[in-house]
C-alpha atoms as a PDB file:
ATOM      1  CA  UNK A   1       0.000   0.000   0.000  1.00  0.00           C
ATOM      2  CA  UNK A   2       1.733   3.386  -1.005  1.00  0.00           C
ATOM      3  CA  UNK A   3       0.189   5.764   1.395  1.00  0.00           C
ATOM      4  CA  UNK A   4       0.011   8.978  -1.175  1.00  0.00           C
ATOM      5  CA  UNK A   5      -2.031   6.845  -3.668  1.00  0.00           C
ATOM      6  CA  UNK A   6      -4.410   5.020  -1.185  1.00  0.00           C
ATOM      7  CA  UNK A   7      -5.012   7.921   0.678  1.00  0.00           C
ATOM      8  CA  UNK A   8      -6.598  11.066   0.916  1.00  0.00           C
ATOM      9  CA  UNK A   9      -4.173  13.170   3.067  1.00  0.00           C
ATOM     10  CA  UNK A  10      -5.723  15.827   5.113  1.00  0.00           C
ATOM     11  CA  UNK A  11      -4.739  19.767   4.943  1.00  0.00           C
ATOM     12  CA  UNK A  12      -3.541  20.918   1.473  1.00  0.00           C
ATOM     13  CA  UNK A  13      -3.677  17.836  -0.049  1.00  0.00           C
ATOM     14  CA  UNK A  14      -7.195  17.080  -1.741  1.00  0.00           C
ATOM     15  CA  UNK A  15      -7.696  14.332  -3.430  1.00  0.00           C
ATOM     16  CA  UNK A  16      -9.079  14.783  -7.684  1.00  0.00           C
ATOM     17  CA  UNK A  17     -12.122  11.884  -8.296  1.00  0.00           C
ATOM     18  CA  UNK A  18     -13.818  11.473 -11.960  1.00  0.00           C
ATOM     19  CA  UNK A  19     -17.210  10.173 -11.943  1.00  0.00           C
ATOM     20  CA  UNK A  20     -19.743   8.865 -14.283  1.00  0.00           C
ATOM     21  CA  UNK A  21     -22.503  11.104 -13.337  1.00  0.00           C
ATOM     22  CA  UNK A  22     -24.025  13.832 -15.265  1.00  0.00           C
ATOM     23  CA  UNK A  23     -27.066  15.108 -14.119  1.00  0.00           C
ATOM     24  CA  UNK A  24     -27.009  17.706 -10.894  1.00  0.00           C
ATOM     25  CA  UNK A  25     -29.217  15.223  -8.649  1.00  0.00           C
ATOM     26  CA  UNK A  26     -26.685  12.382  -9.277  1.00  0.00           C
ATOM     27  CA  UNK A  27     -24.484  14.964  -7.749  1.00  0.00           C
ATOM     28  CA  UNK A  28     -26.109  15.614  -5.221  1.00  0.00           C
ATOM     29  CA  UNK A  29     -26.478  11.888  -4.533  1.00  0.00           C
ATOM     30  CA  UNK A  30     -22.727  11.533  -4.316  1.00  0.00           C
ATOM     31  CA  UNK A  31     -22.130  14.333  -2.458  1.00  0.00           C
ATOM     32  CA  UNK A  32     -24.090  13.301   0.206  1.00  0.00           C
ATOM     33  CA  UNK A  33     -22.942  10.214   0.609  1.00  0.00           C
ATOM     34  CA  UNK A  34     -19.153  11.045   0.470  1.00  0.00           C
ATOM     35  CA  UNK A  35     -19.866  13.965   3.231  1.00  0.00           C
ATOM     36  CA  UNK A  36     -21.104  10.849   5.500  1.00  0.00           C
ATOM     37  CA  UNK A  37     -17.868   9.659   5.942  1.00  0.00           C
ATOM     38  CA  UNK A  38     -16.008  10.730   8.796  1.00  0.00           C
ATOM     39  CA  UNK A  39     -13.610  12.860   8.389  1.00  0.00           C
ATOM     40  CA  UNK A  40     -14.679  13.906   5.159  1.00  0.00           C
ATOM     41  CA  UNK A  41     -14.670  17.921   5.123  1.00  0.00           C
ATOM     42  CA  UNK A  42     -15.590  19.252   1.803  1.00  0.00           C
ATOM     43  CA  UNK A  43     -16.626  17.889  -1.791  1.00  0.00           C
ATOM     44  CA  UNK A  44     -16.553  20.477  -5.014  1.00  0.00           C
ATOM     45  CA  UNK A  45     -17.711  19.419  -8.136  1.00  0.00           C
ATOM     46  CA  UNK A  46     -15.814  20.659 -11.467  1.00  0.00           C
ATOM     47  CA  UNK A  47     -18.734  21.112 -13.684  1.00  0.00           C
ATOM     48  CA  UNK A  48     -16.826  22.697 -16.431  1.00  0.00           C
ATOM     49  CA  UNK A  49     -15.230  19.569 -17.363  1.00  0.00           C
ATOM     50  CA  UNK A  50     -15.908  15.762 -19.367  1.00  0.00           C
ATOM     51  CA  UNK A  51     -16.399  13.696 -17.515  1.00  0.00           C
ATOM     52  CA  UNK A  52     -17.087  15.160 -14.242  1.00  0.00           C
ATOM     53  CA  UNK A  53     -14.687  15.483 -11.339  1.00  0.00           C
ATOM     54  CA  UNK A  54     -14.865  16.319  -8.124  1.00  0.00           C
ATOM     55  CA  UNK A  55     -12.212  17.204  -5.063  1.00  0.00           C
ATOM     56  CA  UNK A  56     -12.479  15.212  -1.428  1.00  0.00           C
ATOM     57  CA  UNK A  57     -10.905  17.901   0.948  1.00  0.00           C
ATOM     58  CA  UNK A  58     -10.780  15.383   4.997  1.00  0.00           C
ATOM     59  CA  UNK A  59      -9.546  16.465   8.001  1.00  0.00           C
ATOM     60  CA  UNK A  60      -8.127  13.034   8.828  1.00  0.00           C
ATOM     61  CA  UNK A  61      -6.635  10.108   6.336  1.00  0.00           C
ATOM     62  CA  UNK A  62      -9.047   8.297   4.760  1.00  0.00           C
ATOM     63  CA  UNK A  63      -8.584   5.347   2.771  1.00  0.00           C
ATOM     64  CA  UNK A  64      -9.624   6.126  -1.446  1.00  0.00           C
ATOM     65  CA  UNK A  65     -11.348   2.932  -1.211  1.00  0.00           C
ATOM     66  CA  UNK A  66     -14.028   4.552   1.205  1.00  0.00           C
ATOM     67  CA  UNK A  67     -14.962   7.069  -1.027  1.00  0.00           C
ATOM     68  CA  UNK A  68     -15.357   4.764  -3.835  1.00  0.00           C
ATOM     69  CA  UNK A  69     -17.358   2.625  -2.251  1.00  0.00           C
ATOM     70  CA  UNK A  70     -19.771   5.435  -1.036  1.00  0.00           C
ATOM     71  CA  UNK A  71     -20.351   6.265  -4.681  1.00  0.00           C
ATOM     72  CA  UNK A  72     -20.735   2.669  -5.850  1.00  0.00           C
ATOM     73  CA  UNK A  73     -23.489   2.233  -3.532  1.00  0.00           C
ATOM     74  CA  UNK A  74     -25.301   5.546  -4.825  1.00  0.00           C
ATOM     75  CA  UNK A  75     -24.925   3.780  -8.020  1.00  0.00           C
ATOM     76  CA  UNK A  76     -21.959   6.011  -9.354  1.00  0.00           C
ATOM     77  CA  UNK A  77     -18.204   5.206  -9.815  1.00  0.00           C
ATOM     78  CA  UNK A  78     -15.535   7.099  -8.524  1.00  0.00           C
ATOM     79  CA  UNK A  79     -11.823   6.863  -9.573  1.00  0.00           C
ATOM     80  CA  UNK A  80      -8.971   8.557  -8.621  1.00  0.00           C
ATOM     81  CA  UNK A  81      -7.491  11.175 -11.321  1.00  0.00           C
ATOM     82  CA  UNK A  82      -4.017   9.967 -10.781  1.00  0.00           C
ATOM     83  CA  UNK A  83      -5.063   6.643 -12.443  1.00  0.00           C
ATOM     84  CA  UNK A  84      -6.539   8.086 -15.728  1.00  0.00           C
ATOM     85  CA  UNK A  85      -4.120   8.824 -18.062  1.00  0.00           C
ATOM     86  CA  UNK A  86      -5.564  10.453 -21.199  1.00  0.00           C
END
């Protein structure tokens, strides 16, 4: 496990996410369920781009995993930006 790539580090170090939602209530959905976790201090969508992305701010570590599963179960994926490679 390399802790910079499982990990969303807290402080000035949030973490880039693309998803496979479009539509603002899928959003929404997502948001919500990533601001559940704890730790978890801010989510900002980037609606300018394709596809979307969004930026997990925490105040603690928490594990990328958790996020992506809190997405899968609203239905949506999440993956990290640092494993795309366009």
């Amino acid at each position: 496990m390399e802790v910079l790539l499982d990990n969303v580090i807290p402080e000035n170090h949030p973490r880039m996410f693309t998803t496979n939602a479009s539509e603002h209530k899928e959003l929404i959905k997502i948001k919500q369920a990533i601001m559940a976790l704890d730790g978890v201090e801010s989510v900002e969508f980037m609606d300018v781009v394709f596809p979307k992305q969004f930026r997990v701010s925490v105040s603690k570590m928490i594990e990328v995993r958790f996020i992506e599963e809190a997405v899968n179960d609203v239905g949506f994926n999440a993956i990290p930006r640092e494993y795309l490679s366009f």
